[in-house]
C-alpha atoms as a PDB file:
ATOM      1  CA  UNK A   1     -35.672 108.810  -8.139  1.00  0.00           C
ATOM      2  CA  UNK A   2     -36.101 105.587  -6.143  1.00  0.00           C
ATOM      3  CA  UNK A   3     -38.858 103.025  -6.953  1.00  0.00           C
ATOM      4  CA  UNK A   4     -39.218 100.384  -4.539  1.00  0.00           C
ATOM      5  CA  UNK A   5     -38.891  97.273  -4.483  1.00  0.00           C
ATOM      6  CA  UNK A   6     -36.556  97.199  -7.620  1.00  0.00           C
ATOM      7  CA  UNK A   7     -35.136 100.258  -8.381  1.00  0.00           C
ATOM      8  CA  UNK A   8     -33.785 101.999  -5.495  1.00  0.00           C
ATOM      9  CA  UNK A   9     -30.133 103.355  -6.739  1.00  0.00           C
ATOM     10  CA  UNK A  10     -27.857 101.640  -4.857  1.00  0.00           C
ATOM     11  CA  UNK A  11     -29.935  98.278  -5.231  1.00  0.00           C
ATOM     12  CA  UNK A  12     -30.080  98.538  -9.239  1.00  0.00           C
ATOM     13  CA  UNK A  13     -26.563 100.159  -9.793  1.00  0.00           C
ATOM     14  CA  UNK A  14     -24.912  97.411  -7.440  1.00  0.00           C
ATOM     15  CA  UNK A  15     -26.902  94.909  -9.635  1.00  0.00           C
ATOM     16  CA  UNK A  16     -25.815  96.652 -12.622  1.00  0.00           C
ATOM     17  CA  UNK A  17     -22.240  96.304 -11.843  1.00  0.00           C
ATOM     18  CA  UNK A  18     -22.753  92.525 -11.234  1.00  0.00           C
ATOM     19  CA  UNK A  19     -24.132  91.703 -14.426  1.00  0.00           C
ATOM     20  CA  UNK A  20     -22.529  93.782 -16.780  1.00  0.00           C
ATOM     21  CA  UNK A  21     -19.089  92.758 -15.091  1.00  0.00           C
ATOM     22  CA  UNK A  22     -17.816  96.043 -15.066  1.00  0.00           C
ATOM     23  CA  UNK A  23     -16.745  98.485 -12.236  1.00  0.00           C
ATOM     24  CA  UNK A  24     -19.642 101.354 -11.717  1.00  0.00           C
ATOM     25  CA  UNK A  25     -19.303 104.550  -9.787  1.00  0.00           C
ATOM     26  CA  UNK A  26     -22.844 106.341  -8.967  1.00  0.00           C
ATOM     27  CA  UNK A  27     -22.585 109.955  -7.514  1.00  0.00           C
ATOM     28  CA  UNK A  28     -26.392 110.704  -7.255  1.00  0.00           C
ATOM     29  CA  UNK A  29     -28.532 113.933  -6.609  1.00  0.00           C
ATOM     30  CA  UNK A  30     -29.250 114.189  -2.532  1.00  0.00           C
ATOM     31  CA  UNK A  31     -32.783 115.321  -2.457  1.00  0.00           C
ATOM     32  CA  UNK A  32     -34.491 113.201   0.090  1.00  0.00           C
ATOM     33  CA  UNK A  33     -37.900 115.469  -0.582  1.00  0.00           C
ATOM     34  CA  UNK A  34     -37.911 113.587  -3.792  1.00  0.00           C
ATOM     35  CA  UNK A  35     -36.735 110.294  -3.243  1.00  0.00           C
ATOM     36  CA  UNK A  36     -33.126 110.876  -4.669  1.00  0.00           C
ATOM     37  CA  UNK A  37     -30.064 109.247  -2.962  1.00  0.00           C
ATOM     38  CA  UNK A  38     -28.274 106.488  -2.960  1.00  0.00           C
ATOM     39  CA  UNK A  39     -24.447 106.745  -4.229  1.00  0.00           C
ATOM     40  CA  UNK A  40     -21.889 104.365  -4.330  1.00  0.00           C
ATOM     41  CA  UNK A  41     -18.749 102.392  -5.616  1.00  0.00           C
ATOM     42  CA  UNK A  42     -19.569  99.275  -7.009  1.00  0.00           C
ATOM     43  CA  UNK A  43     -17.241  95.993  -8.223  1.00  0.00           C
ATOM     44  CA  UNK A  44     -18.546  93.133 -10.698  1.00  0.00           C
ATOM     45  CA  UNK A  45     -18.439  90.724  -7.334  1.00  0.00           C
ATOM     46  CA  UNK A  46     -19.511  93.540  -4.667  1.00  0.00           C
ATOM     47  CA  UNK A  47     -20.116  96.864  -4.016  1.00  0.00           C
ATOM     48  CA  UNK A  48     -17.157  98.455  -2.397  1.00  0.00           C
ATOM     49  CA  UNK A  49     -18.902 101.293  -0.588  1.00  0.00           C
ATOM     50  CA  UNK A  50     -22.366 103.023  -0.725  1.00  0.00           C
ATOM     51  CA  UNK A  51     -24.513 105.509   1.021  1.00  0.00           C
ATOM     52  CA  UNK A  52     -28.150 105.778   1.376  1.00  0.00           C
ATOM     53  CA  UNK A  53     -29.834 108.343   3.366  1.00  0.00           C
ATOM     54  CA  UNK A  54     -33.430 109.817   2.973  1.00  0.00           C
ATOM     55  CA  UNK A  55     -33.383 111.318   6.984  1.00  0.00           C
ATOM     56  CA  UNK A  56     -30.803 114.142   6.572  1.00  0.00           C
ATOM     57  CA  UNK A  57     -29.554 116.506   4.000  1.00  0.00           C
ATOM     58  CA  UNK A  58     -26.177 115.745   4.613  1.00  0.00           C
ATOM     59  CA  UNK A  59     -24.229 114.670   1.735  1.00  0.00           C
ATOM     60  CA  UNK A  60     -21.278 112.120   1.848  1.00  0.00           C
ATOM     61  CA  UNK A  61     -17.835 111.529  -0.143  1.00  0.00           C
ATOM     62  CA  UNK A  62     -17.379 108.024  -0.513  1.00  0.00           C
ATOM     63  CA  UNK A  63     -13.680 106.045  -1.090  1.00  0.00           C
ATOM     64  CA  UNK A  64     -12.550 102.781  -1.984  1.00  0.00           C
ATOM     65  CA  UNK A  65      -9.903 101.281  -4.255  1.00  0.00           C
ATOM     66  CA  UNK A  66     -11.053  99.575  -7.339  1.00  0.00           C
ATOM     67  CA  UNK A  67      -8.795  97.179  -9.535  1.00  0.00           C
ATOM     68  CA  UNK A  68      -8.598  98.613 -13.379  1.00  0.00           C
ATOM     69  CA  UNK A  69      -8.982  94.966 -15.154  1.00  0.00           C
ATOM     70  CA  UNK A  70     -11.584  93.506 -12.432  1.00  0.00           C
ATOM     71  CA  UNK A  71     -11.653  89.732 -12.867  1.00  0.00           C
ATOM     72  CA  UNK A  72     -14.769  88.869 -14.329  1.00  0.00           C
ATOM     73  CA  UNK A  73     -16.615  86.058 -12.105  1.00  0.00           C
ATOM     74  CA  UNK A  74     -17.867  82.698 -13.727  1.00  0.00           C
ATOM     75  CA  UNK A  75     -19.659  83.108 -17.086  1.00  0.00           C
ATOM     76  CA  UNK A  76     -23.528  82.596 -15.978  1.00  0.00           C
ATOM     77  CA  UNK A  77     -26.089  80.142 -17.996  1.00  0.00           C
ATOM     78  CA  UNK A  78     -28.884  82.204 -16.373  1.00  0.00           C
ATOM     79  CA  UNK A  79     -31.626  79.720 -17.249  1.00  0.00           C
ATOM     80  CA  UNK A  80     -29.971  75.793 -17.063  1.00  0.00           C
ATOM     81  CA  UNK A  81     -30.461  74.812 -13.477  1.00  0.00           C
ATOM     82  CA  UNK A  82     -34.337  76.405 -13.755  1.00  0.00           C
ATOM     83  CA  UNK A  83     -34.988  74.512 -16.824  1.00  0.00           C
ATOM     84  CA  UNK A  84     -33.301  71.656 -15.761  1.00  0.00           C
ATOM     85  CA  UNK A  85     -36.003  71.056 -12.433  1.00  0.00           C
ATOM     86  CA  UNK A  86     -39.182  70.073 -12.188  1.00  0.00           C
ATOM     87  CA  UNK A  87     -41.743  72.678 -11.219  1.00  0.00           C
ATOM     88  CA  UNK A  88     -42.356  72.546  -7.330  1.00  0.00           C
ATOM     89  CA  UNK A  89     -45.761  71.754  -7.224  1.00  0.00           C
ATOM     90  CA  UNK A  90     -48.270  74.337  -4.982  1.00  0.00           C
ATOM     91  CA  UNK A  91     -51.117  73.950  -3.210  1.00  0.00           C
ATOM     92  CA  UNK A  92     -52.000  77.518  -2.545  1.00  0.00           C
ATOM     93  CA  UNK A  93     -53.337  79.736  -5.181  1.00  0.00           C
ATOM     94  CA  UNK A  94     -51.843  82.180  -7.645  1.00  0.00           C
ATOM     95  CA  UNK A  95     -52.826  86.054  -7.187  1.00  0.00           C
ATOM     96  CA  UNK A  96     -51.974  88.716  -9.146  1.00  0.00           C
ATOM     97  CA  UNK A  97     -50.416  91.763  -7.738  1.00  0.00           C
ATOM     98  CA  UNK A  98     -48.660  95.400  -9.215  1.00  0.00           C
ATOM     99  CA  UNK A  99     -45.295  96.461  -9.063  1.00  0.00           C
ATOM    100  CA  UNK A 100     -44.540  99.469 -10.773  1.00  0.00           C
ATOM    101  CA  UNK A 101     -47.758  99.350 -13.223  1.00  0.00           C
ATOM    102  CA  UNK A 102     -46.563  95.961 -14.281  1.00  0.00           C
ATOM    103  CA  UNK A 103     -48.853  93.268 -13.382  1.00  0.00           C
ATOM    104  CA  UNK A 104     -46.974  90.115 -11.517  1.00  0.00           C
ATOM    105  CA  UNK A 105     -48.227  86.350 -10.639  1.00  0.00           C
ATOM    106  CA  UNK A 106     -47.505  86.000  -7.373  1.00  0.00           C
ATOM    107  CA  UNK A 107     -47.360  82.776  -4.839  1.00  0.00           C
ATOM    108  CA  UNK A 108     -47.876  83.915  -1.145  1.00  0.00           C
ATOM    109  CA  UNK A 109     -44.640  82.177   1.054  1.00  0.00           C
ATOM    110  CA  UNK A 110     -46.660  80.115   3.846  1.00  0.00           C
ATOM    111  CA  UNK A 111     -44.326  78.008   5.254  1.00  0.00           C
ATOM    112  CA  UNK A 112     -41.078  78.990   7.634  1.00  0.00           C
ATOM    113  CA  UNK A 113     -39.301  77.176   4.984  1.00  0.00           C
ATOM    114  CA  UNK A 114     -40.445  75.553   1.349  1.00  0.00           C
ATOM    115  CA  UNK A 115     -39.849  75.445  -1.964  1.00  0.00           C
ATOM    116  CA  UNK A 116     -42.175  77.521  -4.499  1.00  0.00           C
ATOM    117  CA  UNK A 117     -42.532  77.548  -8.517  1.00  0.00           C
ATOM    118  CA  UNK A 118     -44.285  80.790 -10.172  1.00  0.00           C
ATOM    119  CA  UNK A 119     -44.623  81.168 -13.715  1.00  0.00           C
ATOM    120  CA  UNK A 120     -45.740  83.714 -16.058  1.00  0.00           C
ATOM    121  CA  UNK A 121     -45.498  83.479 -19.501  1.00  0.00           C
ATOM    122  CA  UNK A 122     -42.451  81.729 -20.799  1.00  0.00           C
ATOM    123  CA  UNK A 123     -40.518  82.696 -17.658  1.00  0.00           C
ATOM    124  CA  UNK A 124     -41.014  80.306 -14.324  1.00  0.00           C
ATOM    125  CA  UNK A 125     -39.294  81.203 -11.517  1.00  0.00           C
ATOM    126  CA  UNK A 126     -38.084  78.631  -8.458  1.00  0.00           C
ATOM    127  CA  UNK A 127     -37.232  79.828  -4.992  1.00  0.00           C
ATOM    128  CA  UNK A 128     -36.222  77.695  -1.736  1.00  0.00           C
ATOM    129  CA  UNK A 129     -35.885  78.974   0.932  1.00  0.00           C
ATOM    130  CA  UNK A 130     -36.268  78.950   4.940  1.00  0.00           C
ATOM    131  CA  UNK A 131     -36.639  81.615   7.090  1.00  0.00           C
ATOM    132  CA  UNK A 132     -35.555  81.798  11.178  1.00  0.00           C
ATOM    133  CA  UNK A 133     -39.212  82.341  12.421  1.00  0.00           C
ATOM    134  CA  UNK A 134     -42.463  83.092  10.486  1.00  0.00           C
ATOM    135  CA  UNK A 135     -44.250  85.911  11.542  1.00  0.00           C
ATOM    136  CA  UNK A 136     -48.012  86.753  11.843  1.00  0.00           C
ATOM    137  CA  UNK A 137     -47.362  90.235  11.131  1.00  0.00           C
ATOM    138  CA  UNK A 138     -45.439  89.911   7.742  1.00  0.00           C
ATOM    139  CA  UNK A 139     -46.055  88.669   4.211  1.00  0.00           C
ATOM    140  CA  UNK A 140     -43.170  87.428   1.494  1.00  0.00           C
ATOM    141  CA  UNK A 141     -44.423  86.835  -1.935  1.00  0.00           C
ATOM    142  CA  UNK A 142     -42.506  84.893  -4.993  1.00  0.00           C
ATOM    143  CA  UNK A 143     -43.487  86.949  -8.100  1.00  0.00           C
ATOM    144  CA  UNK A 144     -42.802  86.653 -11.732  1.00  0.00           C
ATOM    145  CA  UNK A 145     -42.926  88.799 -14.578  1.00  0.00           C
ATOM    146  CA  UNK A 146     -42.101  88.501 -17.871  1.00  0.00           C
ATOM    147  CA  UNK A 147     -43.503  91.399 -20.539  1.00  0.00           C
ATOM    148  CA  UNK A 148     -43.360  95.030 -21.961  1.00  0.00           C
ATOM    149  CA  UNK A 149     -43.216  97.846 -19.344  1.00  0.00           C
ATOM    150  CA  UNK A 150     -44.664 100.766 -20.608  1.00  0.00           C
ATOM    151  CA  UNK A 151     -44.175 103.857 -17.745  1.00  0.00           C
ATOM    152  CA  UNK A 152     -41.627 106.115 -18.629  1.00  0.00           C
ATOM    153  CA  UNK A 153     -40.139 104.423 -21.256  1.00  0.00           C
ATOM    154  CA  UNK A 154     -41.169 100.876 -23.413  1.00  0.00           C
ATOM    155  CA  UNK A 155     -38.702  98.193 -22.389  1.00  0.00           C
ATOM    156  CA  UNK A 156     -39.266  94.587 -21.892  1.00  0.00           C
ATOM    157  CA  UNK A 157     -38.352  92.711 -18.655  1.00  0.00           C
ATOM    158  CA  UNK A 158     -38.234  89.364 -17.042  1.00  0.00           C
ATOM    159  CA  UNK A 159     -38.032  89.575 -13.100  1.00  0.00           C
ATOM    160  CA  UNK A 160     -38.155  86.648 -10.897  1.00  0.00           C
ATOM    161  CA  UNK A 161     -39.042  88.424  -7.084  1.00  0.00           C
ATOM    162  CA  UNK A 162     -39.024  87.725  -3.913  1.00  0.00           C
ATOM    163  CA  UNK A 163     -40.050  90.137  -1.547  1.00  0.00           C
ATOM    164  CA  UNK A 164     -41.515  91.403   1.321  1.00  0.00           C
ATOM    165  CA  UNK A 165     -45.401  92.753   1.470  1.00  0.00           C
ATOM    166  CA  UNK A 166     -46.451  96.214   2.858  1.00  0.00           C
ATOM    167  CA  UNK A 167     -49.202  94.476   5.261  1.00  0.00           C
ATOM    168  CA  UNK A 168     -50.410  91.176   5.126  1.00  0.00           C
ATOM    169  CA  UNK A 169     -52.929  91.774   2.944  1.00  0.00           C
ATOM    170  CA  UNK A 170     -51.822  90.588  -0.626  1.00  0.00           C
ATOM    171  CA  UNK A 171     -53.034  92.940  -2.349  1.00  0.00           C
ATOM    172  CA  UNK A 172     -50.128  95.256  -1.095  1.00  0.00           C
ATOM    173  CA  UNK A 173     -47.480  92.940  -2.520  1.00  0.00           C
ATOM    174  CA  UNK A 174     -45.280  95.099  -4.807  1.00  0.00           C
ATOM    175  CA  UNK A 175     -46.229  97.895  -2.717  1.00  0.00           C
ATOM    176  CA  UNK A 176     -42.967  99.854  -1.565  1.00  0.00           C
ATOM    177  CA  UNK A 177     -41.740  98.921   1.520  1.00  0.00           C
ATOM    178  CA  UNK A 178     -38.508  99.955   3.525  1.00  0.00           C
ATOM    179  CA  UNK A 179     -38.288  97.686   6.673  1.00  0.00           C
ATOM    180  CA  UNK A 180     -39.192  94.824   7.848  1.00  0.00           C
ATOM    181  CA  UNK A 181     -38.391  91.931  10.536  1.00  0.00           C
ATOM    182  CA  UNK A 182     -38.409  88.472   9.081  1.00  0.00           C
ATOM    183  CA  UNK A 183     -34.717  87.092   9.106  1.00  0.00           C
ATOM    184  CA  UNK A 184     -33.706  84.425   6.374  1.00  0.00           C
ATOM    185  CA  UNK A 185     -31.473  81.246   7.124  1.00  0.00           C
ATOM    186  CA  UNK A 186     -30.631  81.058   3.466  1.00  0.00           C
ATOM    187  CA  UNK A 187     -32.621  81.315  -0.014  1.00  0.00           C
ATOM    188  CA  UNK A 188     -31.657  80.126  -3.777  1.00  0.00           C
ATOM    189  CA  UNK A 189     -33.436  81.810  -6.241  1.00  0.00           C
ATOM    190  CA  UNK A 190     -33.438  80.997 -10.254  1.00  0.00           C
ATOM    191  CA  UNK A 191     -35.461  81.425 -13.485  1.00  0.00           C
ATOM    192  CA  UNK A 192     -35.901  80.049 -16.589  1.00  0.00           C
ATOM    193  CA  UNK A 193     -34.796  83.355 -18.758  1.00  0.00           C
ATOM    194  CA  UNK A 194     -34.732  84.186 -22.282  1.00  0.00           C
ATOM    195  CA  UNK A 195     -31.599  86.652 -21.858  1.00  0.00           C
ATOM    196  CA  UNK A 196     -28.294  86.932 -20.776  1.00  0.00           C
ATOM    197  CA  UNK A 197     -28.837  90.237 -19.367  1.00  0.00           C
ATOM    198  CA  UNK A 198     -29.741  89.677 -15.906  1.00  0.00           C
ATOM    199  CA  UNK A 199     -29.142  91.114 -12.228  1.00  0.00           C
ATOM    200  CA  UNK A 200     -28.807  90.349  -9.141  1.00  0.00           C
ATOM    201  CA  UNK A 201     -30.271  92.393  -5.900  1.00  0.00           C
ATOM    202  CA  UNK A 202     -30.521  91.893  -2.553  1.00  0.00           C
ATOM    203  CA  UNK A 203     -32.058  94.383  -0.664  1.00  0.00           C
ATOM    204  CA  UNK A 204     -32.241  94.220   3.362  1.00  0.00           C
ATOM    205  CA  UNK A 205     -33.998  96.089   6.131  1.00  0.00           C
ATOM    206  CA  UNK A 206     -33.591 100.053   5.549  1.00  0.00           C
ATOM    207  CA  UNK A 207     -32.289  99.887   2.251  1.00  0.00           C
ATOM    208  CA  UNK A 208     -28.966  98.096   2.874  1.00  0.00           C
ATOM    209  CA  UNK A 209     -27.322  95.870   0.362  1.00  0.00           C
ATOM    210  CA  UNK A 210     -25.700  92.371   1.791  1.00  0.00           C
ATOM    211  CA  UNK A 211     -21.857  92.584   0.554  1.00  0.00           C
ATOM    212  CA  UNK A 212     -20.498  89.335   0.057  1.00  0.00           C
ATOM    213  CA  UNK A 213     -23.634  87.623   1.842  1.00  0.00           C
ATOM    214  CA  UNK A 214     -24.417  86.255  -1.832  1.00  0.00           C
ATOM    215  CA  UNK A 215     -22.825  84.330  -4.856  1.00  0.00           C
ATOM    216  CA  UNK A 216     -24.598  83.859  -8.738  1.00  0.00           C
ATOM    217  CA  UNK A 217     -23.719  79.850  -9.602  1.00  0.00           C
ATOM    218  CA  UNK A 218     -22.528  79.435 -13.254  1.00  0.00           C
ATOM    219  CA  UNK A 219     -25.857  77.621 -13.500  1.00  0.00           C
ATOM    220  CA  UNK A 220     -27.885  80.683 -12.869  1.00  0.00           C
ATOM    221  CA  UNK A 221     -29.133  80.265  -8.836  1.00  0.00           C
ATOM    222  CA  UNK A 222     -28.515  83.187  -6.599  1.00  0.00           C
ATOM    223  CA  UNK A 223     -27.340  81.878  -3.934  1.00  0.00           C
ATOM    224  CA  UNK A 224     -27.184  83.054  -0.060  1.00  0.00           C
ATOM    225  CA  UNK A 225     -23.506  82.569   1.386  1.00  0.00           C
ATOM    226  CA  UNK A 226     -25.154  82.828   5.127  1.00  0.00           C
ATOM    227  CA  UNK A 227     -27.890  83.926   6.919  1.00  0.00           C
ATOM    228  CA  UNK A 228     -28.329  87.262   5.418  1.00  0.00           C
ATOM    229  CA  UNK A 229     -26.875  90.247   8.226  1.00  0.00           C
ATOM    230  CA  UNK A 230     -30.436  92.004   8.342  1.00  0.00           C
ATOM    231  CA  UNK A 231     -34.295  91.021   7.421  1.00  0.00           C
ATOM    232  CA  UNK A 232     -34.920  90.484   3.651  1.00  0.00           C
ATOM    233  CA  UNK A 233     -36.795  93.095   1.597  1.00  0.00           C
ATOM    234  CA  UNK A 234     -36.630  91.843  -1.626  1.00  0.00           C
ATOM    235  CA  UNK A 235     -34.440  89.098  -3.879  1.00  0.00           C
ATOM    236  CA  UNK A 236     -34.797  89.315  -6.997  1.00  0.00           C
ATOM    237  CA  UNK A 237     -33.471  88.494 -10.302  1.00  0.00           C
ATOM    238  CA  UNK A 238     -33.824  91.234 -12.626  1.00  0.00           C
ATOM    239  CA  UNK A 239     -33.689  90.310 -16.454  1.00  0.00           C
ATOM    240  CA  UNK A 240     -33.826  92.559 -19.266  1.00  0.00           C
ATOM    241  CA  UNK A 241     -34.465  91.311 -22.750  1.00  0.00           C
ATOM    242  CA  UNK A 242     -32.732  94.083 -24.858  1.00  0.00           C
ATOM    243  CA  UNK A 243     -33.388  92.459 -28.536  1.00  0.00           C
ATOM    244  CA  UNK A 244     -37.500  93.175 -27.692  1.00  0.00           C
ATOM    245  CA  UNK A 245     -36.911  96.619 -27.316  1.00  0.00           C
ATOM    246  CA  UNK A 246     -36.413  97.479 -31.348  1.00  0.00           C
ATOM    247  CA  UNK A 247     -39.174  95.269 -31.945  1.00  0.00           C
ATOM    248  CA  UNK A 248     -41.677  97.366 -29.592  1.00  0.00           C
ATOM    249  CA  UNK A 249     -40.119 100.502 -30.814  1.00  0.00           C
ATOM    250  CA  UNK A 250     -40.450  99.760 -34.237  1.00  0.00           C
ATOM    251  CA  UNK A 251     -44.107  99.104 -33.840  1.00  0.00           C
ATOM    252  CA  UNK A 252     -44.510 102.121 -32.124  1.00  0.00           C
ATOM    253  CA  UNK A 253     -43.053 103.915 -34.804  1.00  0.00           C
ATOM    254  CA  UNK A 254     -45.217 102.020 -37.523  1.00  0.00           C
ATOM    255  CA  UNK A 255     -48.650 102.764 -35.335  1.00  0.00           C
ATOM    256  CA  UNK A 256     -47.949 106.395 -35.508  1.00  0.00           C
ATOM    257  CA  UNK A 257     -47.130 106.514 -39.226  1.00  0.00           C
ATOM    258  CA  UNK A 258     -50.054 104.798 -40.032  1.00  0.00           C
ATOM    259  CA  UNK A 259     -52.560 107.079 -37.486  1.00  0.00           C
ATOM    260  CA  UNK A 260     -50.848 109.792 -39.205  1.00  0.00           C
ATOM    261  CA  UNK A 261     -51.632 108.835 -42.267  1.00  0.00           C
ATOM    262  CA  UNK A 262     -55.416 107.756 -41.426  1.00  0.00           C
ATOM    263  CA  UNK A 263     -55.279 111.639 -39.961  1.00  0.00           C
ATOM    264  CA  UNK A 264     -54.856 112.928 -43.494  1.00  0.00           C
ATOM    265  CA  UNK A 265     -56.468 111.162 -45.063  1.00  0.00           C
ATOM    266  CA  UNK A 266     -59.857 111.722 -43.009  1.00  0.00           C
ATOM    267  CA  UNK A 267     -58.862 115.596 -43.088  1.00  0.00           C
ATOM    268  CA  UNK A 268     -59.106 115.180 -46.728  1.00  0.00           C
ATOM    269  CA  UNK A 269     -62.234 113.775 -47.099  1.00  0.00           C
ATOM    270  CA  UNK A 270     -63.988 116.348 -44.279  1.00  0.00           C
ATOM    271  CA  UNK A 271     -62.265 119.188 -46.548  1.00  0.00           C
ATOM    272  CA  UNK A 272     -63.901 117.948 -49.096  1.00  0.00           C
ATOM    273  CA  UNK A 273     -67.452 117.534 -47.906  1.00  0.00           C
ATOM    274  CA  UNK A 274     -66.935 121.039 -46.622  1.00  0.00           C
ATOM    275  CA  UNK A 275     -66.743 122.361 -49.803  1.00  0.00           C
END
């Protein structure tokens, strides 16, 4: 199923496929009644061809050539040019805001162009950026993340975000959203991450992905090529830190074995008094 703003399926798999280095091929359920499309052919330096429809019930067979040894793009320090910068300093304030049950720190974008830093945690995420017009009638956020998500499934994340709003109220940032008007000149977005495991999206206007439009610097910055072909929906560097997943996991297991016990034991001692 789709979950905007991050994890629509062609979005995430193309993302997937760019920071694993690997080709990835996607054939997903069509059932637009439940939020399920999105298929596509994907490269380590862009997707090859994708479909996204949630208007019809037409399916679609998609073809492209792939090469068998891709060449694997520029190993990626994802955190040395973030760590390496100053913090942009703000003067507007912080606000917190819910993307998928996960609570963000978000900096509201009030400038047609500007430079923002958003922290949360040990992750702090930089964005510059300038956009062709700013609009009264939409919102762009710079969000970070950076802790245990617990809905459907415990895994630990660290997301730097920027994205569009639903309305221009902030509390709807985070909020799906699948169009919007707001073209970009160019953006450069970068984090200060505790893994190597991170990816890439860029989601436009109608759920469309931007081949070739962008380019991940060895120093960790992802990068716009050129103004973007559509309005931006959401950039967003997507980091998962897979060596805090066996620690969660483990404690999970240990809290259960331990209520378990405390069950017994309290069983006991009722039995007893019964008696």
């Amino acid at each position: 199923m789709n979950v905007l703003p991050h994890l629509s399926a062609i979005e995430f798999h193309s993302a997937w496929a760019m920071g694993m280095k690997v080709n990835f091929l996607a054939s997903n359920i069509h059932h637009p009644s439940k939020k399920m499309t999105g298929s596509g052919i994907y490269a380590p330096d862009s997707p090859r061809a994708f479909h996204y429809d949630m208007k019809t019930e037409k399916g679609k067979l998609l073809l492209s050539r792939l090469d068998s040894h891709p060449k694997h793009p520029v190993m990626v320090n994802w955190t040395s040019y973030a760590s390496g910068i100053e913090a942009f300093s703000m003067r507007n304030k912080e606000f917190k805001g819910t993307v998928f049950f996960d609570e963000y720190t978000f900096l509201e974008l009030r400038g047609v162009t500007g430079n923002y830093t958003v922290c949360q945690k040990d992750l702090c995420c930089h964005l510059s950026y300038k956009m062709s017009e700013k609009r009264a009638d939409e919102v762009y956020a710079l969000g970070a993340f950076d802790g245990l998500h617990t809905v459907e499934g415990n895994y630990h994340l660290q997301i730097c975000t920027l994205l569009k709003c639903k309305t221009t109220s902030l509390h709807t940032c985070g909020h799906a959203v699948e169009t919007a008007s707001t073209r970009f000149e160019m953006f450069s977005l970068s984090g200060t991450f505790g893994t190597q495991y991170v990816f890439p999206e860029v989601l436009l206007s109608e759920i469309q992905l931007a081949p070739g439009e962008f380019q991940v610097l060895s120093d960790g910055r992802l990068l716009s090529l050129k103004p973007p072909p559509g309005p931006v929906l959401t950039v967003t560097l997507f980091g998962r830190v897979y060596e805090k997943d066996h620690t969660s996991n483990a404690s999970s297991g240990f809290m259960a074995y331990t209520l378990t016990i405390m069950l017994i034991v309290i069983t006991s001692i009722l039995y007893s008094l019964s008696r």
